[in-house]
N, C-alpha and C. Protein backbone atom coordinates (compact mmCIF):
# COMPACT_ATOMS: atom_id res chain seq x y z
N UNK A 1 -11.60 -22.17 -9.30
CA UNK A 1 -10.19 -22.28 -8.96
C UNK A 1 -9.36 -21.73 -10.13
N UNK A 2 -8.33 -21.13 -9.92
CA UNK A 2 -7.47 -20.27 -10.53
C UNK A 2 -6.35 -21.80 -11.31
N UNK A 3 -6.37 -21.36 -12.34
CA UNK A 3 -5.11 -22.38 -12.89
C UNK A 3 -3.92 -21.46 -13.22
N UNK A 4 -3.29 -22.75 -13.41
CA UNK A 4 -1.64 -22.44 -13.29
C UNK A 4 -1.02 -21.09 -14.00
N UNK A 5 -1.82 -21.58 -15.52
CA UNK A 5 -1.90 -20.45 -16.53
C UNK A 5 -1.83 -18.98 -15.79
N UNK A 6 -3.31 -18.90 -15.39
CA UNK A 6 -3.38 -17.71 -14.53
C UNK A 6 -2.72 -17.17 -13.65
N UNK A 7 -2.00 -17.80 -12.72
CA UNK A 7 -1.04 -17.49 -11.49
C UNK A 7 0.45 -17.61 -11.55
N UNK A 8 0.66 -17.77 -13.25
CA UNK A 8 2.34 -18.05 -13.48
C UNK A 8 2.96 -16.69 -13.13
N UNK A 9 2.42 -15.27 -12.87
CA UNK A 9 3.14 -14.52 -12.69
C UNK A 9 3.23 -14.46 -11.21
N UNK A 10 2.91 -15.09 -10.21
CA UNK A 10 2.57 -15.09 -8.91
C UNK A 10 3.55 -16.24 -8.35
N UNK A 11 4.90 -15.46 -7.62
CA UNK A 11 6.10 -17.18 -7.73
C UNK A 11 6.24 -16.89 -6.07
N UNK A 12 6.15 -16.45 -5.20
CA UNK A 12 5.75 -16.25 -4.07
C UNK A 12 4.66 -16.94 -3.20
N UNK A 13 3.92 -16.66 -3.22
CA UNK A 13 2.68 -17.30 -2.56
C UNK A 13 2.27 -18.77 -2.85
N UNK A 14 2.72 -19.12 -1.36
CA UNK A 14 3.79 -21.44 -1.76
C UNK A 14 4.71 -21.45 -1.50
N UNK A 15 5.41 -20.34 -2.02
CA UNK A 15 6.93 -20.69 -1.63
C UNK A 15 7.34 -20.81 -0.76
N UNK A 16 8.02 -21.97 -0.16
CA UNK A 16 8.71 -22.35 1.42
C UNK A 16 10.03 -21.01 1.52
N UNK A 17 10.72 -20.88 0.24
CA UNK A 17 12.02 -20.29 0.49
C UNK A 17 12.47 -19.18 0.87
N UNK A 18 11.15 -18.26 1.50
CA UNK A 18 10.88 -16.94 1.37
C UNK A 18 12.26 -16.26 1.58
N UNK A 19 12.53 -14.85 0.99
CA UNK A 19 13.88 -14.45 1.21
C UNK A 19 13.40 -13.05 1.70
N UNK A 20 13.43 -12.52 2.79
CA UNK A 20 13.02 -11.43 3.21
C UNK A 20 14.36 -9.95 3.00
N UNK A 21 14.11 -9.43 2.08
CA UNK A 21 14.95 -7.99 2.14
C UNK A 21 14.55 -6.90 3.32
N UNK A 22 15.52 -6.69 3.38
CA UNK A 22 15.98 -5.57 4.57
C UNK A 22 16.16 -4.27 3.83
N UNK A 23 15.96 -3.85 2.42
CA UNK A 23 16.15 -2.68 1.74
C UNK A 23 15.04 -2.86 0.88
N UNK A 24 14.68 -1.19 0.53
CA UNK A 24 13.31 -1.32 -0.29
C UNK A 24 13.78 -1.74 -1.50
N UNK A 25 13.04 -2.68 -1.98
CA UNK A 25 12.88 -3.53 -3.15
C UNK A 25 11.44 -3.86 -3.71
N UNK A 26 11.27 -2.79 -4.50
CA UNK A 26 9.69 -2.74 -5.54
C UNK A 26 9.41 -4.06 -6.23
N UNK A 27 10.54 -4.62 -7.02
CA UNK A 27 10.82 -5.26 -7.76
C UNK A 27 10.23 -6.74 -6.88
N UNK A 28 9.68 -6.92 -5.86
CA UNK A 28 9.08 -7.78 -5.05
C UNK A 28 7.73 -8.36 -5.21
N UNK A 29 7.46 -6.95 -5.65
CA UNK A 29 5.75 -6.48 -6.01
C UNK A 29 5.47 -7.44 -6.85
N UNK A 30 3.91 -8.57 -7.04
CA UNK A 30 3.69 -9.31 -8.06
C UNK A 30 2.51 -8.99 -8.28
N UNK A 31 2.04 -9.27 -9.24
CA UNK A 31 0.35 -9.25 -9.76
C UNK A 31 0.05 -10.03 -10.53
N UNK A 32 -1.45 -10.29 -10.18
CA UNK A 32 -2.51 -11.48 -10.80
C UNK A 32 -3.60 -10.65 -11.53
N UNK A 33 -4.37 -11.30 -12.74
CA UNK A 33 -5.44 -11.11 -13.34
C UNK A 33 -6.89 -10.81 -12.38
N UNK A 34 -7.22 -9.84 -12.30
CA UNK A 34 -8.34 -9.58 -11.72
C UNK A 34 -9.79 -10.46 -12.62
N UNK A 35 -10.35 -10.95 -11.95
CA UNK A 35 -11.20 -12.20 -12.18
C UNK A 35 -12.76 -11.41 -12.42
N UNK A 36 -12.91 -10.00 -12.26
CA UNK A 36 -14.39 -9.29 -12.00
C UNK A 36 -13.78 -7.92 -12.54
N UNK A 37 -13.11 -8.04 -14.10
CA UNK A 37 -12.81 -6.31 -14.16
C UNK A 37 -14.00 -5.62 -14.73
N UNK A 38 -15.38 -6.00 -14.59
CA UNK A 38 -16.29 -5.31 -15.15
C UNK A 38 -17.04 -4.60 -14.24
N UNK A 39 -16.61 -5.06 -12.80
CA UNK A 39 -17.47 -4.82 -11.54
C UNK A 39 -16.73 -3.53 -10.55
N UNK A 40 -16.89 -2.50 -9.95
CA UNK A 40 -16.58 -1.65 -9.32
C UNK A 40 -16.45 -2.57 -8.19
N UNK A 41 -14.92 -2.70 -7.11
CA UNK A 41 -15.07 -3.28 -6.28
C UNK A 41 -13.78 -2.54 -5.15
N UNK A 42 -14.06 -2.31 -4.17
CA UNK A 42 -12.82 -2.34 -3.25
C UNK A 42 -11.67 -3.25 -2.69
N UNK A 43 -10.37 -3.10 -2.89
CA UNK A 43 -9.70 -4.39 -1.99
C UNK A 43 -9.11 -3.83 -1.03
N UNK A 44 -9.78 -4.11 0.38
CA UNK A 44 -8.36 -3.15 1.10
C UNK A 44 -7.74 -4.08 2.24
N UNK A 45 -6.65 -3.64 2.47
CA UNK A 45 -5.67 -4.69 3.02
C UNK A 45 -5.12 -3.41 3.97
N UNK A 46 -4.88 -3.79 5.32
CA UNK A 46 -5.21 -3.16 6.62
C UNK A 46 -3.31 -3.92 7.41
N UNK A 47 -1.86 -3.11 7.78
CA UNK A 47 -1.30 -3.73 7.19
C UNK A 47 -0.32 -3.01 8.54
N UNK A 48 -0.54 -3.54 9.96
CA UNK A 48 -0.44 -2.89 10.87
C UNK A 48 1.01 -3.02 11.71
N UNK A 49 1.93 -4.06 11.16
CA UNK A 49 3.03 -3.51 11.60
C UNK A 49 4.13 -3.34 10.33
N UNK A 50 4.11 -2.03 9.80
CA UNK A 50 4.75 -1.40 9.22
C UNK A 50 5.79 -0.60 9.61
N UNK A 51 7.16 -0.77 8.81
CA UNK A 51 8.19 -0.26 9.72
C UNK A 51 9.70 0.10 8.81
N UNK A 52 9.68 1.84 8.98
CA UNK A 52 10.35 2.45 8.36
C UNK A 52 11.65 2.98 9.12
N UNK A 53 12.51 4.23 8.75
CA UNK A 53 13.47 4.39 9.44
C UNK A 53 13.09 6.60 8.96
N UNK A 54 13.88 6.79 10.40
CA UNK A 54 13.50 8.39 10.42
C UNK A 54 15.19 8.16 9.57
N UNK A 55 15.06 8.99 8.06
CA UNK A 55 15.51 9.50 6.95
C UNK A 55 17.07 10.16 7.85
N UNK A 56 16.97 11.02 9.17
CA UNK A 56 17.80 11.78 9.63
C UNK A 56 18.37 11.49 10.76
N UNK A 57 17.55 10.74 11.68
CA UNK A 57 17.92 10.10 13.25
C UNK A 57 18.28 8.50 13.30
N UNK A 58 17.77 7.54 12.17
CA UNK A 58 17.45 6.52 11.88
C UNK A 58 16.97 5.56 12.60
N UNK A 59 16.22 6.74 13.77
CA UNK A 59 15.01 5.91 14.50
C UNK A 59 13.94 4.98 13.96
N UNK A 60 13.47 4.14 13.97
CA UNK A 60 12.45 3.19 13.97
C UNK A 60 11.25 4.12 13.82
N UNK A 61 9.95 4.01 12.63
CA UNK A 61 9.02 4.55 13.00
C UNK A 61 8.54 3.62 12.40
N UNK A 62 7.05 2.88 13.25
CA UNK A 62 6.18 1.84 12.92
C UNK A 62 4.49 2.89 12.92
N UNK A 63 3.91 1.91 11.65
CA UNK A 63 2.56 2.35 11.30
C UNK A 63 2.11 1.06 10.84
N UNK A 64 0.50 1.55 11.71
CA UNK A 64 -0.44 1.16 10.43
C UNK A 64 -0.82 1.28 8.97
N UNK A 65 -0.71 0.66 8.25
CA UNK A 65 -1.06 1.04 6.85
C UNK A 65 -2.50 0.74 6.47
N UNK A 66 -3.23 1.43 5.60
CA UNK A 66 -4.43 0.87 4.87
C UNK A 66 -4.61 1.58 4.11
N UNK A 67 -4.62 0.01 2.87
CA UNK A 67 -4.06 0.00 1.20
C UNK A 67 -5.28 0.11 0.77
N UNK A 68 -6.12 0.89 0.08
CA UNK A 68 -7.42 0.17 -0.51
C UNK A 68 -7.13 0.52 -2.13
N UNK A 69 -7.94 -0.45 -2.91
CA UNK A 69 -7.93 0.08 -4.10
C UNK A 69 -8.74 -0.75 -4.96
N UNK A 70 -9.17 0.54 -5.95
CA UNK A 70 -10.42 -0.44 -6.91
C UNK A 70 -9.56 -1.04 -8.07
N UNK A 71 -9.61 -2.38 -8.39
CA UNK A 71 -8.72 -2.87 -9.55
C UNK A 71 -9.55 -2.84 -10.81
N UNK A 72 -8.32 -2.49 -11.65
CA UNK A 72 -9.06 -2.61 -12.90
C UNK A 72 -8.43 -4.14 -13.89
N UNK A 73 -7.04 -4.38 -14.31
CA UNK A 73 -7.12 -5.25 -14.74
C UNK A 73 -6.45 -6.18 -14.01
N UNK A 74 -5.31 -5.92 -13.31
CA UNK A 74 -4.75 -6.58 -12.56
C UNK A 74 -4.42 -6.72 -10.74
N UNK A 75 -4.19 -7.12 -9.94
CA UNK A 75 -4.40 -6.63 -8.62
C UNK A 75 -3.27 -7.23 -7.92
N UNK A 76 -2.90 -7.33 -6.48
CA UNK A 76 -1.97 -7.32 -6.14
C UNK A 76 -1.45 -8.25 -5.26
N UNK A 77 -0.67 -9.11 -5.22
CA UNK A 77 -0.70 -10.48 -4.69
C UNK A 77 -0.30 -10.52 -3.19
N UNK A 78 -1.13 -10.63 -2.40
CA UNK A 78 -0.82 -10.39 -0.99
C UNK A 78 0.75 -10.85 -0.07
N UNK A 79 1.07 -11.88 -0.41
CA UNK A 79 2.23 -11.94 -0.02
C UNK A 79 3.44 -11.23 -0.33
N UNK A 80 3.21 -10.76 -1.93
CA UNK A 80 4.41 -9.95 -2.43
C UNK A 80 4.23 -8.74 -2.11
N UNK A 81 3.02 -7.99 -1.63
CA UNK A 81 2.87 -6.90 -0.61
C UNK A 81 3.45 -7.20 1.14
N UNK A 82 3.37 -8.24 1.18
CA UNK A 82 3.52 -8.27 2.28
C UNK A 82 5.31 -8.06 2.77
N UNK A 83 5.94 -8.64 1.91
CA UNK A 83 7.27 -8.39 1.62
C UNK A 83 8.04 -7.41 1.08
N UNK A 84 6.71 -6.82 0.17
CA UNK A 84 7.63 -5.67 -0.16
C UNK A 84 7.55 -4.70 0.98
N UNK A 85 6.37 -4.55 1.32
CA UNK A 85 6.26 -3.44 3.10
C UNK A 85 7.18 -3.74 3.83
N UNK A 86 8.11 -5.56 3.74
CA UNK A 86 8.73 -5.29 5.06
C UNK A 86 10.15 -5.10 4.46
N UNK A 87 10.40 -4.79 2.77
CA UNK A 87 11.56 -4.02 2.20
C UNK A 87 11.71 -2.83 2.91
N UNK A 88 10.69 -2.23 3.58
CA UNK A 88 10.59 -0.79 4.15
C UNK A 88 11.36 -0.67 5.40
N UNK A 89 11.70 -2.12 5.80
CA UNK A 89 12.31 -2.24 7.29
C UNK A 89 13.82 -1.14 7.68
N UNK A 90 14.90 -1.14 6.89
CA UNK A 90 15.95 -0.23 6.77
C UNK A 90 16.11 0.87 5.38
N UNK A 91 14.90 1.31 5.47
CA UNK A 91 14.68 2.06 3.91
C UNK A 91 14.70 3.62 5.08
N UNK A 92 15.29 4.57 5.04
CA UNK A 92 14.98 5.86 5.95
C UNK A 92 14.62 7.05 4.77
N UNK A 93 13.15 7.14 5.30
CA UNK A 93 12.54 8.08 4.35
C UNK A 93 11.33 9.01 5.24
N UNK A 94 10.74 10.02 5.13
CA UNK A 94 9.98 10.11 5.92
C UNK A 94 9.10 10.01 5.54
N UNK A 95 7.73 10.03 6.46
CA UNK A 95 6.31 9.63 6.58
C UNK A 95 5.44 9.51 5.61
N UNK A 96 6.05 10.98 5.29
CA UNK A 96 4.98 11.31 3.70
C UNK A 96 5.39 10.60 2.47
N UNK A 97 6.94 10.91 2.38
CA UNK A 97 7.79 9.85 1.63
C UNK A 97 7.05 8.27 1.12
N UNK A 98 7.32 7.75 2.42
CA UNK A 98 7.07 6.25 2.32
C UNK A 98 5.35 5.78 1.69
N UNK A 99 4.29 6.90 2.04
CA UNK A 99 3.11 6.48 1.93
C UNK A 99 3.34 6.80 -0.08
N UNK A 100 3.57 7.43 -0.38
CA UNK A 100 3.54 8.17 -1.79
C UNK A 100 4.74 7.11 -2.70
N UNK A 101 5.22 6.47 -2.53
CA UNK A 101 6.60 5.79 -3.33
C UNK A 101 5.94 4.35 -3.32
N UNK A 102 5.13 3.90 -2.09
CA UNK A 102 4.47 2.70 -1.59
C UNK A 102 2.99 2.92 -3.16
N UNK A 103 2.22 4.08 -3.14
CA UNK A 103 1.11 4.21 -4.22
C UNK A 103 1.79 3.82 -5.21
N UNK A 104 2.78 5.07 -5.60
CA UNK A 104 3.59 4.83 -6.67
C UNK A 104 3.67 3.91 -7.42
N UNK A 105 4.55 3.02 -6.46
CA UNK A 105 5.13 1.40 -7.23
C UNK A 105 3.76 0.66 -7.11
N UNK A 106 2.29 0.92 -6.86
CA UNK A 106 1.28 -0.02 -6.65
C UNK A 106 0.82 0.41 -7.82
N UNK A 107 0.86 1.48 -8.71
CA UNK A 107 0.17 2.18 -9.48
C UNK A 107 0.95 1.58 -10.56
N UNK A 108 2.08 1.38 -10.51
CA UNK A 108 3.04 0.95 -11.98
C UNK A 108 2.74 -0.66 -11.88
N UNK A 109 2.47 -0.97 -10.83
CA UNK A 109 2.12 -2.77 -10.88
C UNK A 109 0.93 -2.83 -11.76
N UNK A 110 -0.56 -2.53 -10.82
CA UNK A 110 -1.09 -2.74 -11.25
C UNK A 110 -2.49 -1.88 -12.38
N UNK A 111 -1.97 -0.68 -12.18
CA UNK A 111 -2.31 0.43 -13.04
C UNK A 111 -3.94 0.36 -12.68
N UNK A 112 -4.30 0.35 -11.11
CA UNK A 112 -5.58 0.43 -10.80
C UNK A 112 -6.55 1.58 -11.13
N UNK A 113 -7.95 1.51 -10.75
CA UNK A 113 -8.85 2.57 -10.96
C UNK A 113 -8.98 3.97 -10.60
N UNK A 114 -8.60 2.94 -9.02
CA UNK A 114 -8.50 4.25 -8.29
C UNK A 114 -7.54 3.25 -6.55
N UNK A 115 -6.60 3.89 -6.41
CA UNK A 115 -6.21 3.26 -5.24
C UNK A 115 -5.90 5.11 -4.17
N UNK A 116 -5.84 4.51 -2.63
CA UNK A 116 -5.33 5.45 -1.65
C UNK A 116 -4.38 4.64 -0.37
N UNK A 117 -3.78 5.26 0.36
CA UNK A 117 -2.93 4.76 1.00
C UNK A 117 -2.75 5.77 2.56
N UNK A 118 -3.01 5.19 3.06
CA UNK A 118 -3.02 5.98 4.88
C UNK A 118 -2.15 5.51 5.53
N UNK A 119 -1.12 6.15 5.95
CA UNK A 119 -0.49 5.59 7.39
C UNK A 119 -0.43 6.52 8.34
N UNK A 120 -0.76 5.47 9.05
CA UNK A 120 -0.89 5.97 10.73
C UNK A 120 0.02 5.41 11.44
N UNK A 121 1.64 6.59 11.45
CA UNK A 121 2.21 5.98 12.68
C UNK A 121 2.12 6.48 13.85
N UNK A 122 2.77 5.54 14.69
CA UNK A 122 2.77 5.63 16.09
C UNK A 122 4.07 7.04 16.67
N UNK A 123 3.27 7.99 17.80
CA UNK A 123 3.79 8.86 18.13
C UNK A 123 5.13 8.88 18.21
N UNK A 124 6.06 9.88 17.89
CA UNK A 124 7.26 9.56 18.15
C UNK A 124 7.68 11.58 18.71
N UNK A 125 8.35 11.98 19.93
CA UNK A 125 8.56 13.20 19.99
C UNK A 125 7.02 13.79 20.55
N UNK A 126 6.04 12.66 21.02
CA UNK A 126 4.67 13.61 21.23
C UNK A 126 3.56 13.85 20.02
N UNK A 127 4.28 13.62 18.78
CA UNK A 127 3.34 13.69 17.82
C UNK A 127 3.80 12.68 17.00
N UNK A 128 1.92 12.08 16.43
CA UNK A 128 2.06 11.14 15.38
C UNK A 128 1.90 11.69 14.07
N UNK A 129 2.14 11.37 13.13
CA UNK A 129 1.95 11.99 11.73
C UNK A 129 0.90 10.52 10.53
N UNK A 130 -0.19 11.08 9.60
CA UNK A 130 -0.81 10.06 9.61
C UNK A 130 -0.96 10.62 8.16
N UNK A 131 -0.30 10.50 7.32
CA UNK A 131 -0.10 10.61 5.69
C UNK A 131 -1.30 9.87 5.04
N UNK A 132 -2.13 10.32 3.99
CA UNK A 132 -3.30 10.27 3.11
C UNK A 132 -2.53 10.27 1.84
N UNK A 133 -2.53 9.96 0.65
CA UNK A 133 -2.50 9.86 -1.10
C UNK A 133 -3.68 9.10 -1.45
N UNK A 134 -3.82 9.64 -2.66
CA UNK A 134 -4.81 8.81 -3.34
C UNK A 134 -4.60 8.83 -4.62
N UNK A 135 -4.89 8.17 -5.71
CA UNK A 135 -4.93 9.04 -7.23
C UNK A 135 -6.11 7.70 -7.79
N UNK A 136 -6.35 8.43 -9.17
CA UNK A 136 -7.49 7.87 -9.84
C UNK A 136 -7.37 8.19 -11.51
N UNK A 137 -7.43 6.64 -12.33
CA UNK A 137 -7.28 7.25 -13.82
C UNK A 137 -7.46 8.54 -13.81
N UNK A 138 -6.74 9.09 -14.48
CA UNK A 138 -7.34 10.12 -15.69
C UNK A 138 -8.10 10.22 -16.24
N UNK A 139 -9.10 10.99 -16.14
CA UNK A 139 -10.17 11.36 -17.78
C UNK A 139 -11.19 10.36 -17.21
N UNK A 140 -11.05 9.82 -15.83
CA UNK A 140 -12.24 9.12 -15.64
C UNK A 140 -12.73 9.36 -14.23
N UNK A 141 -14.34 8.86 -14.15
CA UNK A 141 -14.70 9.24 -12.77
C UNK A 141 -13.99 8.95 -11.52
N UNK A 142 -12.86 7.71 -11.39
CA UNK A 142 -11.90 7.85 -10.79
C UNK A 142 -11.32 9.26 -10.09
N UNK A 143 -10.96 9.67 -11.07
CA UNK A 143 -10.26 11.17 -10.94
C UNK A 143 -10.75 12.02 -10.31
N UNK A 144 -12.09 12.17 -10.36
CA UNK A 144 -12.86 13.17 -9.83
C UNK A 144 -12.84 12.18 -8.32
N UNK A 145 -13.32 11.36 -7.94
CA UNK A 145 -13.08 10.37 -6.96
C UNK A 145 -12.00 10.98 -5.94
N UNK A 146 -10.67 10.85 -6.54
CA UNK A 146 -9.78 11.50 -5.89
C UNK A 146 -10.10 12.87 -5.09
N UNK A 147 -10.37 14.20 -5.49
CA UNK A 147 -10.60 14.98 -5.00
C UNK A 147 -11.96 14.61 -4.11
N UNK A 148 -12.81 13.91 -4.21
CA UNK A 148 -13.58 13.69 -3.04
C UNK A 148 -13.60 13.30 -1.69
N UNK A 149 -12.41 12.06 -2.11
CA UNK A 149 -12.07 10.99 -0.87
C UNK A 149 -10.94 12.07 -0.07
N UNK A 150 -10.02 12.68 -0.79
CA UNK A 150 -9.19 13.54 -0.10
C UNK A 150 -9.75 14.51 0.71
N UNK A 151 -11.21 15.18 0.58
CA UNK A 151 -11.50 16.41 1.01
C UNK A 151 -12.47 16.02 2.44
N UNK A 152 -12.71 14.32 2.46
CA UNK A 152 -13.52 14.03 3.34
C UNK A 152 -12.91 12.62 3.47
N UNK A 153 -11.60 12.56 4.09
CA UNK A 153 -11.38 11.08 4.36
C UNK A 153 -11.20 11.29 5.69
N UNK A 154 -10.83 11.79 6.62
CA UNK A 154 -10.80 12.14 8.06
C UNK A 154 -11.83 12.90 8.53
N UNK A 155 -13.11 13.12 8.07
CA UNK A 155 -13.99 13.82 9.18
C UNK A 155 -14.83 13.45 10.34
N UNK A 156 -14.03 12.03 10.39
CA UNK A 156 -14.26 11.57 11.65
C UNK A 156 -13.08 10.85 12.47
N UNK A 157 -12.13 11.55 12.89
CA UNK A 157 -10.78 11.23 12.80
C UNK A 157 -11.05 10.23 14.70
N UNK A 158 -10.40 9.39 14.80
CA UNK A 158 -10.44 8.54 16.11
C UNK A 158 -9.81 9.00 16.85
N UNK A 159 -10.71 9.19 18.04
CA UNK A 159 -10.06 9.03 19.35
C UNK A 159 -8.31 8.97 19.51
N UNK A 160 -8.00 9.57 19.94
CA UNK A 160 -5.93 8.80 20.21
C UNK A 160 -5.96 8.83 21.65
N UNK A 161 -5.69 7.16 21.87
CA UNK A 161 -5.61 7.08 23.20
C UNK A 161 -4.39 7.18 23.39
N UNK A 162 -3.52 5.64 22.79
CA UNK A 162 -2.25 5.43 23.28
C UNK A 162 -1.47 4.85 22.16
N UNK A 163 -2.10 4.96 20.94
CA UNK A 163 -1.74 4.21 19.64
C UNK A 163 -0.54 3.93 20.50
């Protein structure tokens, strides 16, 4: 069990008072001490009603997200992800936008190994658009990582029935 010590940076997760923003707000983002930083491990968090605004029409565009990422010292506290995604609710940016600003601020949190980020939204106009990033330390096998997962992360892309 995690003590107090450990989870003082974590003021969210418990809290009855939740205050949900309607504008993107990074500053939401919390992180905890990773408990296994010696171990290569995946966390991925699968994050399916996600919901942005078209940048120009300020239509509604909803996606799936899936966050994965290998932590190195610190990792990312699920509820304050969960809130900051739904900062995304009146944020109008587009597709590619939102997946890359979402790494971004995950990368300044928790300065992981290697993290990537997919969204898959739902068709809008006949076509869906389904944005990939990834990045990986520097100067480490991470890095090289990156160019792998990018060159073969869809070669088995699903079926589209009716997302």
């Amino acid at each position: 069990m995690r003590t107090k010590e450990e989870m003082q940076d974590v003021t969210l997760l418990g809290n009855q008072g939740t205050k949900y923003e309607f504008s993107y707000n990074p500053g939401i983002l919390e992180a905890f001490d990773n408990r296994h930083p010696g171990r290569d491990y995946f966390v991925k968090f699968n994050c399916p009603e996600f919901t942005s605004l078209c940048p120009i029409t300020g239509q509604p565009d909803f996606a799936t997200l899936y966050i994965s990422y290998i932590p190195d010292r610190r990792m990312v506290e699920s509820k304050a992800l969960k809130l900051y995604l739904f900062s995304f609710r009146n944020h109008g940016d587009f597709h590619e936008d939102c997946m890359n600003i979402i790494m971004n601020d995950l990368i300044r949190l928790m300065e992981p190994r290697y993290i990537e980020v997919w969204g898959k939204f739902t068709p809008r106009g006949g076509i869906s658009i389904d944005p990939y990033c990834n990045w990986g330390q520097p100067g480490t096998k991470y890095e090289r990582m990156v160019e792998y997962r990018l060159m073969n992360h869809d070669l088995y892309p699903e079926t589209i029935d009716n997302r």
